[in-house]
Structure formats: C-alpha cells, structure tokens
N, C-alpha and C. Protein backbone atom coordinates (compact mmCIF):
# COMPACT_ATOMS: atom_id res chain seq x y z
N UNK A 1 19.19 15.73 -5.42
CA UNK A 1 20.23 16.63 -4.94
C UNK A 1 20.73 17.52 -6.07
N UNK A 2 20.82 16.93 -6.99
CA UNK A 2 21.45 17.94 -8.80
C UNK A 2 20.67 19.00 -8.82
N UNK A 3 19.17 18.58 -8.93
CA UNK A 3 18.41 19.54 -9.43
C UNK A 3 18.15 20.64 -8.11
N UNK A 4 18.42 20.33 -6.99
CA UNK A 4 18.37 21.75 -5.94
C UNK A 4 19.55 22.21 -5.80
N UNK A 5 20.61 21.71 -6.18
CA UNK A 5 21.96 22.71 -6.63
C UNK A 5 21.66 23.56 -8.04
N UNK A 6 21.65 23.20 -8.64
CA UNK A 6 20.95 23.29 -9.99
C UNK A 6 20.12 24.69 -9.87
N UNK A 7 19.29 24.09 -8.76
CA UNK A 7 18.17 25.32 -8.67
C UNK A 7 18.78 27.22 -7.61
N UNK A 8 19.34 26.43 -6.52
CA UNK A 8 20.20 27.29 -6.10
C UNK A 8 21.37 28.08 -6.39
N UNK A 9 22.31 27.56 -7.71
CA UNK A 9 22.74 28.36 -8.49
C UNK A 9 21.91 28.95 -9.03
N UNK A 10 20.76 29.33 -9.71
CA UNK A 10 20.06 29.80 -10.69
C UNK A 10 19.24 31.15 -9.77
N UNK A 11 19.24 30.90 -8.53
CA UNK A 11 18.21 31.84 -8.05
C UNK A 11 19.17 32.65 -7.65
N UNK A 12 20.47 32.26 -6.83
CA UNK A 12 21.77 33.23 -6.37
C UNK A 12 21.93 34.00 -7.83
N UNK A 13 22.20 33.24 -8.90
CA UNK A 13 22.66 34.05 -10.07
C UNK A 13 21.93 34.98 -10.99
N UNK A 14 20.70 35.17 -10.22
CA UNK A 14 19.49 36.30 -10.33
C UNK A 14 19.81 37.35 -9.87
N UNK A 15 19.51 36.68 -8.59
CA UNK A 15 19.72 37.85 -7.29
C UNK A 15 21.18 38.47 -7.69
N UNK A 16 21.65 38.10 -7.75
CA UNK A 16 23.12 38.64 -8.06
C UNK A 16 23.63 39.65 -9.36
N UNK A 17 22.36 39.11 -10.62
CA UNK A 17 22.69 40.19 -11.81
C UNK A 17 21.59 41.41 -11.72
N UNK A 18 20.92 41.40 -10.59
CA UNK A 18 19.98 42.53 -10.31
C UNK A 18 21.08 44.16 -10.15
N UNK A 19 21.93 43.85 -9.66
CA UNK A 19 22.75 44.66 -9.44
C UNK A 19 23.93 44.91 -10.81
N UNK A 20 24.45 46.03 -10.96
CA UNK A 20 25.58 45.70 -11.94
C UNK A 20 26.85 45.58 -11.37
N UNK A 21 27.52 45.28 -10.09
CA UNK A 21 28.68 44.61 -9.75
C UNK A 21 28.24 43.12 -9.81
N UNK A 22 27.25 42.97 -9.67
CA UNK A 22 26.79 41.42 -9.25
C UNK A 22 26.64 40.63 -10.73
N UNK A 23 26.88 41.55 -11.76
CA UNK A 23 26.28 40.62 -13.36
C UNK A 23 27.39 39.43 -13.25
N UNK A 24 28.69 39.76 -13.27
CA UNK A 24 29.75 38.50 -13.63
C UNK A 24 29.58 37.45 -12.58
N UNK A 25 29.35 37.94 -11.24
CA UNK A 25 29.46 37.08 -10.28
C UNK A 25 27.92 36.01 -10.89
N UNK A 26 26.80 36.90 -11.36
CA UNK A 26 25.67 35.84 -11.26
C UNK A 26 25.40 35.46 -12.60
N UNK A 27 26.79 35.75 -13.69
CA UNK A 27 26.65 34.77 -14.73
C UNK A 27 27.99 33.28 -14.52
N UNK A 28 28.48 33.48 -13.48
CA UNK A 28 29.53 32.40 -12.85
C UNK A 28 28.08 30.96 -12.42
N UNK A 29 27.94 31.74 -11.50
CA UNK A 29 26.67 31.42 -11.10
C UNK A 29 25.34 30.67 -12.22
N UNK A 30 25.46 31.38 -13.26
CA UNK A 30 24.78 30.46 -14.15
C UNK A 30 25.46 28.99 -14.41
N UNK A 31 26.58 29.43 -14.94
CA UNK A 31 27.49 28.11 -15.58
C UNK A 31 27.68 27.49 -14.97
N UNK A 32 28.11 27.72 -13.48
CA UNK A 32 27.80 26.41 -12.44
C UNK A 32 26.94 25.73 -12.15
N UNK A 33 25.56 26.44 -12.39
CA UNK A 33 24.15 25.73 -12.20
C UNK A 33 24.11 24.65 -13.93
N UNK A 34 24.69 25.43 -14.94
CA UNK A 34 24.95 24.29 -16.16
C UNK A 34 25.75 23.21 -15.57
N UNK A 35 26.57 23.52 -15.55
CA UNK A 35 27.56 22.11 -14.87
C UNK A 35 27.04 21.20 -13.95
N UNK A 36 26.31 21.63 -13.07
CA UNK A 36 25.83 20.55 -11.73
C UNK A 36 24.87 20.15 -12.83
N UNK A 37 24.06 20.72 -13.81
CA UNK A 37 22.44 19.71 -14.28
C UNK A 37 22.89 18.66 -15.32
N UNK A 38 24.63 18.95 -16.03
CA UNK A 38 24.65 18.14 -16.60
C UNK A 38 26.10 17.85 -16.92
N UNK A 39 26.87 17.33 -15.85
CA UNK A 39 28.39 17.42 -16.14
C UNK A 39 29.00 16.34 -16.54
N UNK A 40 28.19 15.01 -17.00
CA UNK A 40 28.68 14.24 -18.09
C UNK A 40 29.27 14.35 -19.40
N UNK A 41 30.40 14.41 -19.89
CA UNK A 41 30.44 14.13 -21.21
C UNK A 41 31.50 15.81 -21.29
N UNK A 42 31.79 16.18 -20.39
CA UNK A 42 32.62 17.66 -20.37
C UNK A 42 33.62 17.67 -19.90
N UNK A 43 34.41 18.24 -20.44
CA UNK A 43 35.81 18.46 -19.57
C UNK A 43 36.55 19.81 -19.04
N UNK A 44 37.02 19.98 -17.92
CA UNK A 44 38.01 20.98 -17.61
C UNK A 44 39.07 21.39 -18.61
N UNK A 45 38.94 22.71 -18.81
CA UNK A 45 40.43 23.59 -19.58
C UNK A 45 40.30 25.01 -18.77
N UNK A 46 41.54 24.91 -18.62
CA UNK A 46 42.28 26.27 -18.10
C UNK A 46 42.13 27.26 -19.43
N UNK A 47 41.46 28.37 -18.68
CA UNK A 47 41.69 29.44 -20.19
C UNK A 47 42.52 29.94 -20.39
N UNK A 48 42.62 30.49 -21.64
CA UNK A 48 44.11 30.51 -22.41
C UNK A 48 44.61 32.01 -21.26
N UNK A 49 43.91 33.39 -21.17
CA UNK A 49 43.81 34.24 -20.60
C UNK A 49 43.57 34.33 -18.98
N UNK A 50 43.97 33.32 -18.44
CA UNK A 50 43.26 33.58 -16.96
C UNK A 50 43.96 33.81 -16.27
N UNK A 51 45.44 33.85 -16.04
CA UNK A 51 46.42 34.89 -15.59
C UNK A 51 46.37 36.46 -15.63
N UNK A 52 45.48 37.05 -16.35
CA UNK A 52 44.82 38.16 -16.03
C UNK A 52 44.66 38.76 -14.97
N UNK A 53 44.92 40.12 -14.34
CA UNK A 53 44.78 40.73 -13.03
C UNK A 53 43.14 40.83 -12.79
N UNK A 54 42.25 40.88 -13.63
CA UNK A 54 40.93 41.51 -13.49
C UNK A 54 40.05 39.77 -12.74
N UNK A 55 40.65 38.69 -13.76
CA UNK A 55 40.27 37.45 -13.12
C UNK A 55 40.70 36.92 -11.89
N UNK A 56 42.03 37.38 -11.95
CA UNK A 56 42.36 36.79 -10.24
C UNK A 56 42.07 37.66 -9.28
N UNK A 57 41.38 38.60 -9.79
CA UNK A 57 40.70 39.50 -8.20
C UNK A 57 39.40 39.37 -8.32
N UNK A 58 38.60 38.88 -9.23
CA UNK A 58 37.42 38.19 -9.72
C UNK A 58 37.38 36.85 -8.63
N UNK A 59 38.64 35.81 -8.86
CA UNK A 59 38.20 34.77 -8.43
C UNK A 59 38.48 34.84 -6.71
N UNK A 60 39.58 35.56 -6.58
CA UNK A 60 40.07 35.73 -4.95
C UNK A 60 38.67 36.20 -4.10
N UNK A 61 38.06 37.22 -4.61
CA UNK A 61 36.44 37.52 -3.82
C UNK A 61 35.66 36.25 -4.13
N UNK A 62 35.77 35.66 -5.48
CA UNK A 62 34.63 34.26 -5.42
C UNK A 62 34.89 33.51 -4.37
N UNK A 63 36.27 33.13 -4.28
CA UNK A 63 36.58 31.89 -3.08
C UNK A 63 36.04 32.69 -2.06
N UNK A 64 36.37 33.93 -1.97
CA UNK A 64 36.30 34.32 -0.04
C UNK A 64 34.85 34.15 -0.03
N UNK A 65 34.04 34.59 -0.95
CA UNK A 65 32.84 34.45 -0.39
C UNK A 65 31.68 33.15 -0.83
N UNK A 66 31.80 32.93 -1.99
CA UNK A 66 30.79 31.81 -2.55
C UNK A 66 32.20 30.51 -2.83
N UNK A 67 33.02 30.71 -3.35
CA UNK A 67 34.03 29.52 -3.89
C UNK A 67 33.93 28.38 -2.89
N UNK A 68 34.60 28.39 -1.52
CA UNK A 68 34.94 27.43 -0.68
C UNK A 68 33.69 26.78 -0.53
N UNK A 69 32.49 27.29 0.01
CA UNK A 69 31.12 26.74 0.48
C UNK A 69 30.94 25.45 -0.67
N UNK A 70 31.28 25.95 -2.17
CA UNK A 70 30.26 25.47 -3.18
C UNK A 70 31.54 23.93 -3.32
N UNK A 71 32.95 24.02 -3.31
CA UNK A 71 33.92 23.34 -3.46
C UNK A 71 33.43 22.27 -2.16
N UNK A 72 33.26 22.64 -1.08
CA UNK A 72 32.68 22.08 0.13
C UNK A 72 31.59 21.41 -0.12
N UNK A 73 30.88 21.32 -0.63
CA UNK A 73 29.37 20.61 -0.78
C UNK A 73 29.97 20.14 -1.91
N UNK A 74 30.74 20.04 -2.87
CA UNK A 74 31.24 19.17 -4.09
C UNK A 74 31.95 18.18 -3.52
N UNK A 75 32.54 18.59 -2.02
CA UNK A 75 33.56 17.12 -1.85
C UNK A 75 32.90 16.44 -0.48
N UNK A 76 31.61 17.16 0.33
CA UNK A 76 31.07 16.40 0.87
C UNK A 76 30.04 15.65 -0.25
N UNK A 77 29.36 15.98 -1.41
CA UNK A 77 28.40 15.11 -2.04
C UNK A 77 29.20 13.88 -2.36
N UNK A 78 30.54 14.20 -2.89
CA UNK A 78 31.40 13.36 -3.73
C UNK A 78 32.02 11.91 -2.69
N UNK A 79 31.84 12.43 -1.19
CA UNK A 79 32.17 11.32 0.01
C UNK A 79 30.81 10.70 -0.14
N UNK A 80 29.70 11.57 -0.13
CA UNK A 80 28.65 10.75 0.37
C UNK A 80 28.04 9.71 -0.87
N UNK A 81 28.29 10.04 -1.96
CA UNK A 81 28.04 9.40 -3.49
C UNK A 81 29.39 7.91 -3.59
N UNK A 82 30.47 7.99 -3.14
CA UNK A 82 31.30 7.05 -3.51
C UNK A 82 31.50 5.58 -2.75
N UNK A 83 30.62 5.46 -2.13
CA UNK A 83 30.49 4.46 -1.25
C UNK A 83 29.98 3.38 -2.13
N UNK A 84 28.86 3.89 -2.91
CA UNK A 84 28.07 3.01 -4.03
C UNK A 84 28.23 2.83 -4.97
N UNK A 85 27.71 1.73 -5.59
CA UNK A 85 28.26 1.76 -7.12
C UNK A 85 27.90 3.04 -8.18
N UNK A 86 26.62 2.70 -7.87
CA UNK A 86 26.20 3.97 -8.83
C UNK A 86 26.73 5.37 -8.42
N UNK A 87 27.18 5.84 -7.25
CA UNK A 87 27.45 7.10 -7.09
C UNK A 87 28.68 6.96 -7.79
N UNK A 88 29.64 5.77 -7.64
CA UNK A 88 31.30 6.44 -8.29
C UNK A 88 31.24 7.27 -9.18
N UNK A 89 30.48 7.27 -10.42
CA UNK A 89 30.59 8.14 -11.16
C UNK A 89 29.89 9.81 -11.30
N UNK A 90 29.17 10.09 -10.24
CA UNK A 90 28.51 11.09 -10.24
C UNK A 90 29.77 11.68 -9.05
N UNK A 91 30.40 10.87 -8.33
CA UNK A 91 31.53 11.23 -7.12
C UNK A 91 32.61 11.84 -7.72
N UNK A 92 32.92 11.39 -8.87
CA UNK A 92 33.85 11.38 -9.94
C UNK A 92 33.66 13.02 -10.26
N UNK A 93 32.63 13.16 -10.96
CA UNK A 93 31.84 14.47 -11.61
C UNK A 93 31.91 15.72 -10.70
N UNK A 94 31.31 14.86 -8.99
CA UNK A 94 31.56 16.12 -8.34
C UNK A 94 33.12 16.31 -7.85
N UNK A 95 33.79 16.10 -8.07
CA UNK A 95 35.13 16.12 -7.76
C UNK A 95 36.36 16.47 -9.04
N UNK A 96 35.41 16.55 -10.21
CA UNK A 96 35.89 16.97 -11.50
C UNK A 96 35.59 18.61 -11.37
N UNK A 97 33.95 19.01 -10.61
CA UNK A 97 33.63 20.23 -10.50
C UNK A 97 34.39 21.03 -9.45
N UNK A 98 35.20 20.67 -8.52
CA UNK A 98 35.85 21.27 -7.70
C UNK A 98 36.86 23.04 -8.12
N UNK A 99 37.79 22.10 -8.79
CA UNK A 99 38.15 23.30 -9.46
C UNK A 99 37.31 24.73 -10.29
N UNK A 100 36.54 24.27 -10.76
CA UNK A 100 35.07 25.19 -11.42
C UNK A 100 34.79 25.74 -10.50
N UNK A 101 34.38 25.28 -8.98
CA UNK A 101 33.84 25.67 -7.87
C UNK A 101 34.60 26.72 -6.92
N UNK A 102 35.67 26.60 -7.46
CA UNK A 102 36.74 27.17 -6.72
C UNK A 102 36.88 28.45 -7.73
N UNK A 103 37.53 28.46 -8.84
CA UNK A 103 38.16 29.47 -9.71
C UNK A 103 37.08 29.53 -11.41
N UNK A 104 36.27 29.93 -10.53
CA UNK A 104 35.14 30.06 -12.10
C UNK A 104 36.19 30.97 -13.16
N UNK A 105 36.60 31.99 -13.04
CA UNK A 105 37.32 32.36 -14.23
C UNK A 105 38.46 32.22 -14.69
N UNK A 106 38.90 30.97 -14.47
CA UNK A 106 40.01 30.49 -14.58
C UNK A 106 40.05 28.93 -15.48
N UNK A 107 38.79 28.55 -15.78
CA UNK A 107 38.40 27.33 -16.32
C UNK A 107 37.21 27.65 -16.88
N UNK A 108 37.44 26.43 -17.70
CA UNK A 108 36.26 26.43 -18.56
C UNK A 108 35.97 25.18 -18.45
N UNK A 109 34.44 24.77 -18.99
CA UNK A 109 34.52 23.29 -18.86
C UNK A 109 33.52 23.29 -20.12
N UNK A 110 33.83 22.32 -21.40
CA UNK A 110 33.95 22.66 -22.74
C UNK A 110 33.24 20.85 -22.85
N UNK A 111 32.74 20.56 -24.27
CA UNK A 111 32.51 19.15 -24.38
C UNK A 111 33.75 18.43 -24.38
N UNK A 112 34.14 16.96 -24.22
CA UNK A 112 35.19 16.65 -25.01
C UNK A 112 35.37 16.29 -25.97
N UNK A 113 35.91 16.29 -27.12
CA UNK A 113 36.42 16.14 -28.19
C UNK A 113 36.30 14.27 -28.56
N UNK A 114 35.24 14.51 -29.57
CA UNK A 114 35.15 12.37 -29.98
C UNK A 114 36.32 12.07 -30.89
N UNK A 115 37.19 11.12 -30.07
CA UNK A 115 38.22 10.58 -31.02
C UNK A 115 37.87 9.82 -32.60
C-alpha cells in the first residue's frame, strides 16, 4: 500500500509541474510521496512563515481539491492498520501525516532531533 501511494504522489506531481501554475502544487506532491515512503523517525513543525497570505490561498485550493481525498485515505489506512499489532505503528504514522495531507504549506516534517 506505501509504495502505490508513494507511487501516485510521484506521477500526480509530474503531471502537475508540466505546467507552471502546477510547479508548487506538484512539488507538495513530491514531499508527500517522501513522507508516505518513509515517515519513521520525522516529525511535524509548523513553519515559522505560514501565516502568509500566498500559503493560505495555496493551501485553501490544496484542501478543496487534492487535501481532503489524501487526509481521507490517511485516516481510512490508519482504521484499517490499527486493529493489529504491527499496524499500530504505521496507524500512528498515518495519522501523524494527516495534517501534511491537509495543509502542505503550513508544515514541515523535519528529522527529529537525538537527545
């Protein structure tokens, strides 16, 4: 399932920088396809700048059109993963990605920091 999310970000975020309105939307689109192949070991931060007018009309078209779908398949994988042992933690991950899924320019998701 990772690797055909994985893969479906990557081909949307083609198709999408073919165009030049479409570059930001299909480099969002990249970083989400990073995040689904490997979202162990990363964490969510709000960027320092994302109160910005140019990002919140950035992200308001993401939700209307790609945001909800992708947040939607993060919290149906994350039901269908938590039943099992082994899914808790990949349930975890997809439910860590929600927000990402929702407001790509509004977060970042960065390594975390080894104490």
């Amino acid at each position: 399932y990772q690797r055909r999310v994985h893969g479906y970000w990557g081909i949307i975020g083609a198709v999408l920088c073919i165009t030049i309105i479409g570059i930001p939307f299909g480099l969002s689109c990249f970083e989400l396809a990073k995040a689904n192949i490997a979202p162990f070991g990363k964490e969510i931060q709000v960027e320092e700048d994302a109160d910005r007018p140019y990002k919140l009309v950035m992200n308001v078209i993401w939700v209307l059109t790609a945001g909800w779908p992708a947040a939607a398949g993060h919290v149906t994988a994350a039901i269908g993963l938590a039943p099992t042992i082994i899914g808790i933690p990949l349930a975890y991950q997809h439910i860590k990605l929600i927000p990402v899924a929702l407001w790509p320019w509004s977060f970042d998701l960065s390594k975390k920091k080894q104490a």
